[in-house]
PDB file of N, CA and C in Angstrom:
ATOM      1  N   UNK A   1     179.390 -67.420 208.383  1.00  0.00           N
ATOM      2  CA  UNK A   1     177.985 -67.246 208.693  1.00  0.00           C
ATOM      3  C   UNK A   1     177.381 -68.614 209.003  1.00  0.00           C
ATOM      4  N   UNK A   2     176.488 -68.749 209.737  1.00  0.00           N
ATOM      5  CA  UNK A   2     176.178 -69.948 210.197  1.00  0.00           C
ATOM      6  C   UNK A   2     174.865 -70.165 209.512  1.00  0.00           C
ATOM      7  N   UNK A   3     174.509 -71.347 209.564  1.00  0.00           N
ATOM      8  CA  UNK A   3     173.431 -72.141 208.732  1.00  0.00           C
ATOM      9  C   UNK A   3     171.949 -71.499 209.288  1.00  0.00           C
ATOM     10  N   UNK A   4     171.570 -71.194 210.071  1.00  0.00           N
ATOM     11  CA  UNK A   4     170.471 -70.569 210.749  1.00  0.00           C
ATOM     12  C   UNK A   4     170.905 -68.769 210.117  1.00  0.00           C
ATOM     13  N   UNK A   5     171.495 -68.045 209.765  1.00  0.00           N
ATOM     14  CA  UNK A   5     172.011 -66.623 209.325  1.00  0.00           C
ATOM     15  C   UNK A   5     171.880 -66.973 207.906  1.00  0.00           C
ATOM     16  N   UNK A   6     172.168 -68.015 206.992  1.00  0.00           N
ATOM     17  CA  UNK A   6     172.106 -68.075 205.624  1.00  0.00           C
ATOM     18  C   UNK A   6     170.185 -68.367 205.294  1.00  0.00           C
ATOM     19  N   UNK A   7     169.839 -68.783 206.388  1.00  0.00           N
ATOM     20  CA  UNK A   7     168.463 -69.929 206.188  1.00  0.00           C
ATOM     21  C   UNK A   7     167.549 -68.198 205.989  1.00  0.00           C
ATOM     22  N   UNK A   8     167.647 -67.192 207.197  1.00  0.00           N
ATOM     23  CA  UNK A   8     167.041 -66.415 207.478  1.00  0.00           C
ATOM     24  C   UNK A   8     167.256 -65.362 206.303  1.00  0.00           C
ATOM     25  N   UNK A   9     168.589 -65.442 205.586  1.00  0.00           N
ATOM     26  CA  UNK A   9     168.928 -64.417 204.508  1.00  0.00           C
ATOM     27  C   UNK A   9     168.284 -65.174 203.146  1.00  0.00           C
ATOM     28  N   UNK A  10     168.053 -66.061 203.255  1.00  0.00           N
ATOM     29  CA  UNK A  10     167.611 -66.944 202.089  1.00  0.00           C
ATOM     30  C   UNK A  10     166.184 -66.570 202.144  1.00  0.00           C
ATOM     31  N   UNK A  11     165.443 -66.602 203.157  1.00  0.00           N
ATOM     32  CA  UNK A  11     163.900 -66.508 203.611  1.00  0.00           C
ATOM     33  C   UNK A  11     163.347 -64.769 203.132  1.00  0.00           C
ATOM     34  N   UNK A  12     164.505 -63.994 203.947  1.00  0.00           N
ATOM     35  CA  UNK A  12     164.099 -62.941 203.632  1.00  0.00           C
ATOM     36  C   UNK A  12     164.578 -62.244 201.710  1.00  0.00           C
ATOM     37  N   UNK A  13     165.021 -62.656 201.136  1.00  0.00           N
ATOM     38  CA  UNK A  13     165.119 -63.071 199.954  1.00  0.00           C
ATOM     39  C   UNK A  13     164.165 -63.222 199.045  1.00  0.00           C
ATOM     40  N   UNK A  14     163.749 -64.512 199.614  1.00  0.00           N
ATOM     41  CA  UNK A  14     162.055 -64.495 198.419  1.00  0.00           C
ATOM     42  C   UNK A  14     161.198 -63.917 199.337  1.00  0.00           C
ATOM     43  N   UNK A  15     160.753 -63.619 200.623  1.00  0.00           N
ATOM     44  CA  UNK A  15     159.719 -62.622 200.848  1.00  0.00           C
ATOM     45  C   UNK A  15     160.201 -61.034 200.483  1.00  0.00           C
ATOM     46  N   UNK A  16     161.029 -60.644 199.845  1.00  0.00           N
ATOM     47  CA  UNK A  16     161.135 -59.677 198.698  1.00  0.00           C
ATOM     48  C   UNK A  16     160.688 -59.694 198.038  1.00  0.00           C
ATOM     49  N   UNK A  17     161.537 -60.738 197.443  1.00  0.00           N
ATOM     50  CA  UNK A  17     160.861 -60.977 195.980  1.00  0.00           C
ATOM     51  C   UNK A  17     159.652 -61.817 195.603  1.00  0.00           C
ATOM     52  N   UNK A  18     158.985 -62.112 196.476  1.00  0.00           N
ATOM     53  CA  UNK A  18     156.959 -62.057 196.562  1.00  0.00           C
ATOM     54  C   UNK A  18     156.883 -60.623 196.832  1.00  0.00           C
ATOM     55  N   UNK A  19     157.022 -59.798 197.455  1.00  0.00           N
ATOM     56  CA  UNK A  19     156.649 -58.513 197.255  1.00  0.00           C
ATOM     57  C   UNK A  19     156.772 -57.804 196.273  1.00  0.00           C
ATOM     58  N   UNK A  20     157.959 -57.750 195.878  1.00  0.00           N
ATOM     59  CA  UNK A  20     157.999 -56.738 194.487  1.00  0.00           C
ATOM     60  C   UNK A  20     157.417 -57.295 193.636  1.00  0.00           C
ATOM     61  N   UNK A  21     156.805 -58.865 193.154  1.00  0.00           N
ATOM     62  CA  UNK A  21     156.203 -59.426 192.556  1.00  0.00           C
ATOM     63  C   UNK A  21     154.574 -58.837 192.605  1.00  0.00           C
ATOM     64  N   UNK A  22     154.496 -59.058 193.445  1.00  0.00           N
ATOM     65  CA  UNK A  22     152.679 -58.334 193.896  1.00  0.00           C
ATOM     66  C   UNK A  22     152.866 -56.934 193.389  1.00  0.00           C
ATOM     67  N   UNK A  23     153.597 -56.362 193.653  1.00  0.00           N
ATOM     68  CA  UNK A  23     153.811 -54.720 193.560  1.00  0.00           C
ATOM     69  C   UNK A  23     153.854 -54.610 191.448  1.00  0.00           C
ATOM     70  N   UNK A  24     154.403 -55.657 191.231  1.00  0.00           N
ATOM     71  CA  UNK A  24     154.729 -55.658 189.610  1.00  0.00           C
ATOM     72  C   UNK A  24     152.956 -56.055 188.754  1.00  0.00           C
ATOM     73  N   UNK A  25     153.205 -56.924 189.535  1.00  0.00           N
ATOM     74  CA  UNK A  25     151.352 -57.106 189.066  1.00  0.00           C
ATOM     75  C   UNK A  25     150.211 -56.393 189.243  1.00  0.00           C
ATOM     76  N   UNK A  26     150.274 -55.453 190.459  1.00  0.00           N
ATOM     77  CA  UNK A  26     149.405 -54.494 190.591  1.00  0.00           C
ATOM     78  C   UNK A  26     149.877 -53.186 189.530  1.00  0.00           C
ATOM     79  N   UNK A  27     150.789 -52.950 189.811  1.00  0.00           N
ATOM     80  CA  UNK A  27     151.449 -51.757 188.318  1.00  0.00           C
ATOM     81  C   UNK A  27     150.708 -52.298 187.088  1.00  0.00           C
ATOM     82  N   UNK A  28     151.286 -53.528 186.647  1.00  0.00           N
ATOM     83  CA  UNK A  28     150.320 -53.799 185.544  1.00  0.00           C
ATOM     84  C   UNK A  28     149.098 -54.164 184.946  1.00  0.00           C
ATOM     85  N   UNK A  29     148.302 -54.531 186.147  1.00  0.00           N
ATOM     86  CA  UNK A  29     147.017 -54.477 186.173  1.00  0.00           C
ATOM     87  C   UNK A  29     146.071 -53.147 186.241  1.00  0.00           C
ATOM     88  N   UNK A  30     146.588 -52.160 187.117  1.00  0.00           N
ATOM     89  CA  UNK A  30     146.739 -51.024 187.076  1.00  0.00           C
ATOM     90  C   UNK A  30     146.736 -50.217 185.231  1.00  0.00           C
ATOM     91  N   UNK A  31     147.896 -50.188 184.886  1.00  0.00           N
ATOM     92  CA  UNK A  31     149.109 -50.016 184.119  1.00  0.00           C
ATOM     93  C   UNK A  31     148.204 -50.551 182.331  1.00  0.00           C
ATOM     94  N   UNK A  32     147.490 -51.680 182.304  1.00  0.00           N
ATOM     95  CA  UNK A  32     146.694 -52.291 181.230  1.00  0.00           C
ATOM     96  C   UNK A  32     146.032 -51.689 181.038  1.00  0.00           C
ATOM     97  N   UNK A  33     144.603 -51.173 182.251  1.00  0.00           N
ATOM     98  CA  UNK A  33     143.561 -51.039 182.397  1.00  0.00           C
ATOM     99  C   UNK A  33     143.260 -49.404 181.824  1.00  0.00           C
ATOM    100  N   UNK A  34     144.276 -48.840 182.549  1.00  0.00           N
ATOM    101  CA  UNK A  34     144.483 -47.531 181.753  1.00  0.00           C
ATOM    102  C   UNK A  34     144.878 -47.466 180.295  1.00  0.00           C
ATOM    103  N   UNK A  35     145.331 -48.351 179.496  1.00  0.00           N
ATOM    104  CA  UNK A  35     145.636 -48.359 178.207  1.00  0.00           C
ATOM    105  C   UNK A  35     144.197 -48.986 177.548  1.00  0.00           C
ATOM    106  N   UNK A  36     143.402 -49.924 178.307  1.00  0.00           N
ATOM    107  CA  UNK A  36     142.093 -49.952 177.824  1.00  0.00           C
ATOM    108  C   UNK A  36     141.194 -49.232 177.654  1.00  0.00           C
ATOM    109  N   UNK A  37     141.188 -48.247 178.717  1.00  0.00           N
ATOM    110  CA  UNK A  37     140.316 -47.063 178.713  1.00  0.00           C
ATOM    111  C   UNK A  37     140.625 -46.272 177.448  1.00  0.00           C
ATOM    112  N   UNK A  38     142.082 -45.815 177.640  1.00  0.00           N
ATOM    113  CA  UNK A  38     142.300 -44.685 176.265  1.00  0.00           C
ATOM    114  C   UNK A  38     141.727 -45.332 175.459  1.00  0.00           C
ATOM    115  N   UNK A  39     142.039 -47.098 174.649  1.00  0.00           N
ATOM    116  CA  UNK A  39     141.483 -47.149 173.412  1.00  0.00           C
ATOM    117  C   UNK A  39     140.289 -47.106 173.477  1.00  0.00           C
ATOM    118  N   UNK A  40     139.478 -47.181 174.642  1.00  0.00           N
ATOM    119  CA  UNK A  40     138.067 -47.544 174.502  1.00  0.00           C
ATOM    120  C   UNK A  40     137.555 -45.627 174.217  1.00  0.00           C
ATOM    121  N   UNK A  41     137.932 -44.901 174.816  1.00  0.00           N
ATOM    122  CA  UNK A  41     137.432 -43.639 174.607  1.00  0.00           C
ATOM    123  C   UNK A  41     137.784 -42.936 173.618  1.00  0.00           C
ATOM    124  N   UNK A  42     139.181 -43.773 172.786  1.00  0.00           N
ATOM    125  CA  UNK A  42     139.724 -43.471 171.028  1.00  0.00           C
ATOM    126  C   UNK A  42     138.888 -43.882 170.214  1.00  0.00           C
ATOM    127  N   UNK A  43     137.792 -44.313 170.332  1.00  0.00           N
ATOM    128  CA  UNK A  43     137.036 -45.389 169.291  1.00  0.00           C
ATOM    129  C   UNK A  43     137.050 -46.201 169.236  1.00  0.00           C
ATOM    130  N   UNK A  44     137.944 -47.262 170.275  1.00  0.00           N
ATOM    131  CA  UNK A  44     138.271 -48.531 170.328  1.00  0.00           C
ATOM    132  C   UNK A  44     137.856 -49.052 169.099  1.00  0.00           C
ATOM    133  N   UNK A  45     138.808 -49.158 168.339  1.00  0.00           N
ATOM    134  CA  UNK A  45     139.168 -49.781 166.816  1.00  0.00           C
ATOM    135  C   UNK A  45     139.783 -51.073 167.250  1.00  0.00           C
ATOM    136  N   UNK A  46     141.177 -50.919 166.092  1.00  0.00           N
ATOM    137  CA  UNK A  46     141.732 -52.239 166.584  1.00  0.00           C
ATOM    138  C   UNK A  46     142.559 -52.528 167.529  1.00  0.00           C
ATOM    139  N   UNK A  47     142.557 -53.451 168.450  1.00  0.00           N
ATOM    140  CA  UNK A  47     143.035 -53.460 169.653  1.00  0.00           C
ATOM    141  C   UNK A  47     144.003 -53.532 170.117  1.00  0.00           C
ATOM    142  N   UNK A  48     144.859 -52.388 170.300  1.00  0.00           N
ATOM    143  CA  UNK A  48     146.345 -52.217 170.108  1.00  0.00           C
ATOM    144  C   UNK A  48     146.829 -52.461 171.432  1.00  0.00           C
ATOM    145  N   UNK A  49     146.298 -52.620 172.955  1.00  0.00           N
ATOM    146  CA  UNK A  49     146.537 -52.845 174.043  1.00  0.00           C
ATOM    147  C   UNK A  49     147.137 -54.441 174.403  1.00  0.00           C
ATOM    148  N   UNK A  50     146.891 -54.539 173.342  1.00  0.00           N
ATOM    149  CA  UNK A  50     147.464 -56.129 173.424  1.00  0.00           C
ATOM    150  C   UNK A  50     148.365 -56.216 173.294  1.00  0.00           C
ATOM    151  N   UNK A  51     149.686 -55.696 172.899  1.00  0.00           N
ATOM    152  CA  UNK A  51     151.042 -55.865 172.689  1.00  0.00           C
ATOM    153  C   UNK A  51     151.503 -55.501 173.975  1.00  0.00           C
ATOM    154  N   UNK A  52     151.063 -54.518 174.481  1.00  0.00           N
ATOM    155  CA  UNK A  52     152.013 -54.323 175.688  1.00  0.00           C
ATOM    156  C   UNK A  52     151.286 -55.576 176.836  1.00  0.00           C
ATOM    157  N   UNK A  53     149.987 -55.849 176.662  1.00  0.00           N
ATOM    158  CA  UNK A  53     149.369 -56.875 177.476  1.00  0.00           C
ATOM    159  C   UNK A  53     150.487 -57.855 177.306  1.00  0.00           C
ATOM    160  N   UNK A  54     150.463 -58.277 176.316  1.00  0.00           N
ATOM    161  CA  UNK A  54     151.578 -59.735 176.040  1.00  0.00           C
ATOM    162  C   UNK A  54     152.735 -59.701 176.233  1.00  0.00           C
ATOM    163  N   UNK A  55     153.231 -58.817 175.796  1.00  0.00           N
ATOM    164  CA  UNK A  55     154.336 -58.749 175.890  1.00  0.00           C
ATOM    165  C   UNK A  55     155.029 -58.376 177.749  1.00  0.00           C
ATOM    166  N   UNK A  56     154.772 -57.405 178.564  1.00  0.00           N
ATOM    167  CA  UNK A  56     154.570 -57.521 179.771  1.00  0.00           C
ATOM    168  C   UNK A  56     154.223 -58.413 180.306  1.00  0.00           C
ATOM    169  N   UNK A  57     152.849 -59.594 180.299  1.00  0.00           N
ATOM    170  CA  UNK A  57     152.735 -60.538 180.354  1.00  0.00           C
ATOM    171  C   UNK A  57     153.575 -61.180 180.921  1.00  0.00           C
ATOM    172  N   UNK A  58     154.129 -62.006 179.503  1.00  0.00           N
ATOM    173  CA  UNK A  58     155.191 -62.660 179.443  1.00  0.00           C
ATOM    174  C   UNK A  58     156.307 -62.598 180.335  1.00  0.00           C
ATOM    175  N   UNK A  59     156.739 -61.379 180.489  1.00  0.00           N
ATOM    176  CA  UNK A  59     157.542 -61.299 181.442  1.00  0.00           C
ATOM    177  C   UNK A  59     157.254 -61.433 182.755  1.00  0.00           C
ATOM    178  N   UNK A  60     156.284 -61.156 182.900  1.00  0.00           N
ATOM    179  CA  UNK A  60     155.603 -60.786 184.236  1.00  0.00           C
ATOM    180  C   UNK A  60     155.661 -63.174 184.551  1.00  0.00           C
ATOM    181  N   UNK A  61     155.024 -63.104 183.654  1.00  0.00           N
ATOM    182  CA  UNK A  61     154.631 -64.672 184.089  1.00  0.00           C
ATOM    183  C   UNK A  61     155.768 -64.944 184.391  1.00  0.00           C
ATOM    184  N   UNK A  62     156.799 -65.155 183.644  1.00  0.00           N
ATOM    185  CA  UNK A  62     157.948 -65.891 183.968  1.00  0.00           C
ATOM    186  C   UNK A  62     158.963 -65.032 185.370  1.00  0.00           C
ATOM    187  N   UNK A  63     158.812 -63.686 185.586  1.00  0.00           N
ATOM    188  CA  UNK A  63     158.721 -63.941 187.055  1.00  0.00           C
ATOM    189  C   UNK A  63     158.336 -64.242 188.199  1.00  0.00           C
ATOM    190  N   UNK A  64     156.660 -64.616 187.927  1.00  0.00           N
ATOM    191  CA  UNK A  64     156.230 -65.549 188.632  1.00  0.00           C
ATOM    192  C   UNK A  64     156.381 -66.445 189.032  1.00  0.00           C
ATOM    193  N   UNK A  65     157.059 -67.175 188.274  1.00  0.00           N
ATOM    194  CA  UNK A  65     157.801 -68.531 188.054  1.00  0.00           C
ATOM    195  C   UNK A  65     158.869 -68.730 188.634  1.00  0.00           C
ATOM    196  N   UNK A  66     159.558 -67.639 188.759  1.00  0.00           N
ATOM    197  CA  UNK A  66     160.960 -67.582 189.686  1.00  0.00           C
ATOM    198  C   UNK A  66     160.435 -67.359 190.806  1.00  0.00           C
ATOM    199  N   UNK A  67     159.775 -66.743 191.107  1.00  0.00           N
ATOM    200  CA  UNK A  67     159.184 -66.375 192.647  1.00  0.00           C
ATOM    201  C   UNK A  67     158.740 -67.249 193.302  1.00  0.00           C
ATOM    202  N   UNK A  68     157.713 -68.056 192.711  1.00  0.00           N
ATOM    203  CA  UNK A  68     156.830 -69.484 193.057  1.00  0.00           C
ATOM    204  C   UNK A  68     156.664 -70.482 193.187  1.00  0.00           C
ATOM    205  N   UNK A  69     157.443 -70.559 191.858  1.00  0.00           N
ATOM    206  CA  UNK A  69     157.542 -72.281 191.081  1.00  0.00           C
ATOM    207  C   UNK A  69     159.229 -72.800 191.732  1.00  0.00           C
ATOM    208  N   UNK A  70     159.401 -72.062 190.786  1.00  0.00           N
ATOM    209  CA  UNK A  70     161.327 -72.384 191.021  1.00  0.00           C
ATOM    210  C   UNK A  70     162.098 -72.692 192.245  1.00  0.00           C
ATOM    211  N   UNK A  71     162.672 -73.813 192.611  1.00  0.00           N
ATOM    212  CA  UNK A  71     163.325 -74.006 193.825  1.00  0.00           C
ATOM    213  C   UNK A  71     164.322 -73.537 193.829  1.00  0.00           C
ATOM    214  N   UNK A  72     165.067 -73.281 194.641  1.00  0.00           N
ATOM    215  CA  UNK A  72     166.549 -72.491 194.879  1.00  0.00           C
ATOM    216  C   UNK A  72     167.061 -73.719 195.089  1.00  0.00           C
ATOM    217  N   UNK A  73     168.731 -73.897 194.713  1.00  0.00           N
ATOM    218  CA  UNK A  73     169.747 -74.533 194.693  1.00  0.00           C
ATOM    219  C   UNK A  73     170.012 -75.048 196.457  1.00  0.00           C
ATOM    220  N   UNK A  74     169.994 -76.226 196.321  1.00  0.00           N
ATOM    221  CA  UNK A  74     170.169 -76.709 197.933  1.00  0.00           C
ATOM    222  C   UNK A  74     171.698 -77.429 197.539  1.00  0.00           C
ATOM    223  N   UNK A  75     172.130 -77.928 199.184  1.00  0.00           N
ATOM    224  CA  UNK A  75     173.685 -78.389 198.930  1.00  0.00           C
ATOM    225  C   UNK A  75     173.206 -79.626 198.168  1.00  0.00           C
ATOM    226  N   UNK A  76     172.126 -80.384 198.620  1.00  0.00           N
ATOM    227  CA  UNK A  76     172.307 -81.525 198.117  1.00  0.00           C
ATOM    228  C   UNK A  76     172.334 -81.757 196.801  1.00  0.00           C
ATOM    229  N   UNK A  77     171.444 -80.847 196.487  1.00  0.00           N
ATOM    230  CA  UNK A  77     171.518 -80.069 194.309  1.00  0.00           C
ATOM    231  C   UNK A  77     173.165 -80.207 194.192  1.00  0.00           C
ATOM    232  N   UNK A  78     173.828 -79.244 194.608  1.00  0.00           N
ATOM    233  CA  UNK A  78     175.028 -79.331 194.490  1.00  0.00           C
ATOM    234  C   UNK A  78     175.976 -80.392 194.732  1.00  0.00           C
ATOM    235  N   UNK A  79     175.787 -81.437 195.629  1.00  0.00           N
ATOM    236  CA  UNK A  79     176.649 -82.476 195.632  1.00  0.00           C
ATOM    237  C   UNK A  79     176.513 -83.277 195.147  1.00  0.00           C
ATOM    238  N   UNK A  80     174.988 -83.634 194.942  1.00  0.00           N
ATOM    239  CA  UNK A  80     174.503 -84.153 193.335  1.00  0.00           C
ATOM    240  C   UNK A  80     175.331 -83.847 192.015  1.00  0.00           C
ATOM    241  N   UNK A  81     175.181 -82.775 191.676  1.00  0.00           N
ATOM    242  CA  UNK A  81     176.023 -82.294 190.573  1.00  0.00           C
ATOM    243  C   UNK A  81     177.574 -82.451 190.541  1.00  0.00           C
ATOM    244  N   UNK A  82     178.136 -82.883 191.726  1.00  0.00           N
ATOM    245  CA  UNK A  82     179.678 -82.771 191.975  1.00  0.00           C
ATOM    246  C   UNK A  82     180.235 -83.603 191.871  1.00  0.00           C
ATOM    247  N   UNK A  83     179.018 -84.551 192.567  1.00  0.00           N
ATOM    248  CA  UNK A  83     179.390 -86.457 192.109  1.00  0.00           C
ATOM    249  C   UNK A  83     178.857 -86.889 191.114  1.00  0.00           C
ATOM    250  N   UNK A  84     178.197 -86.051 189.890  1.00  0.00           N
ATOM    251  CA  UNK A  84     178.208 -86.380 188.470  1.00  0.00           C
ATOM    252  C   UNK A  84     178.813 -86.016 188.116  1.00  0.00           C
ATOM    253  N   UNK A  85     179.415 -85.009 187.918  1.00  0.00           N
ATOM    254  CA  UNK A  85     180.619 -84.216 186.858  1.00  0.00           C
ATOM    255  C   UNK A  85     181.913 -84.988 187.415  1.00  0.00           C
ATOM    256  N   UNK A  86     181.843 -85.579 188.286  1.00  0.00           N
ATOM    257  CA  UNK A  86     183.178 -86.543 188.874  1.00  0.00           C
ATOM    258  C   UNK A  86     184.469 -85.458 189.680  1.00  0.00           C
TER     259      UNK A  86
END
């Protein structure tokens, strides 16, 4: 496969995965809001929506992080690493 066929499979790659990302955050924004309502129309006592808030969260953030933040492995990463490990 040639370097222009890997570049384009690489590209279309994370514009996936920015999509299913958006798609994950709208579910759970979605997905919260409805668990706020129930407690709020339960008597909203103590606020039990928060565990799945956080806990989803959490996950959610740190795929953000892969999606956004995180660089993908380039050769030069790798030949870096090849001429340290000797």
């Amino acid at each position: 496969m040639s370097t222009v066929d890997e570049r384009r499979e690489e590209a279309i790659k994370r514009l996936k995965a920015k999509r299913d990302f958006r798609t994950n955050l709208v579910v759970y924004v979605v997905v919260n809001s409805m668990l706020i309502a129930i407690w709020a129309l339960a008597g909203a006592g103590f606020f039990w929506p928060i565990f799945p808030i956080l806990g989803w969260g959490i996950g959610l953030a740190l795929a953000g992080y892969n999606v956004y933040v995180k660089k993908p492995i380039t050769e030069d990463d790798i030949r870096t690493e090849m001429d340290r490990s000797g």
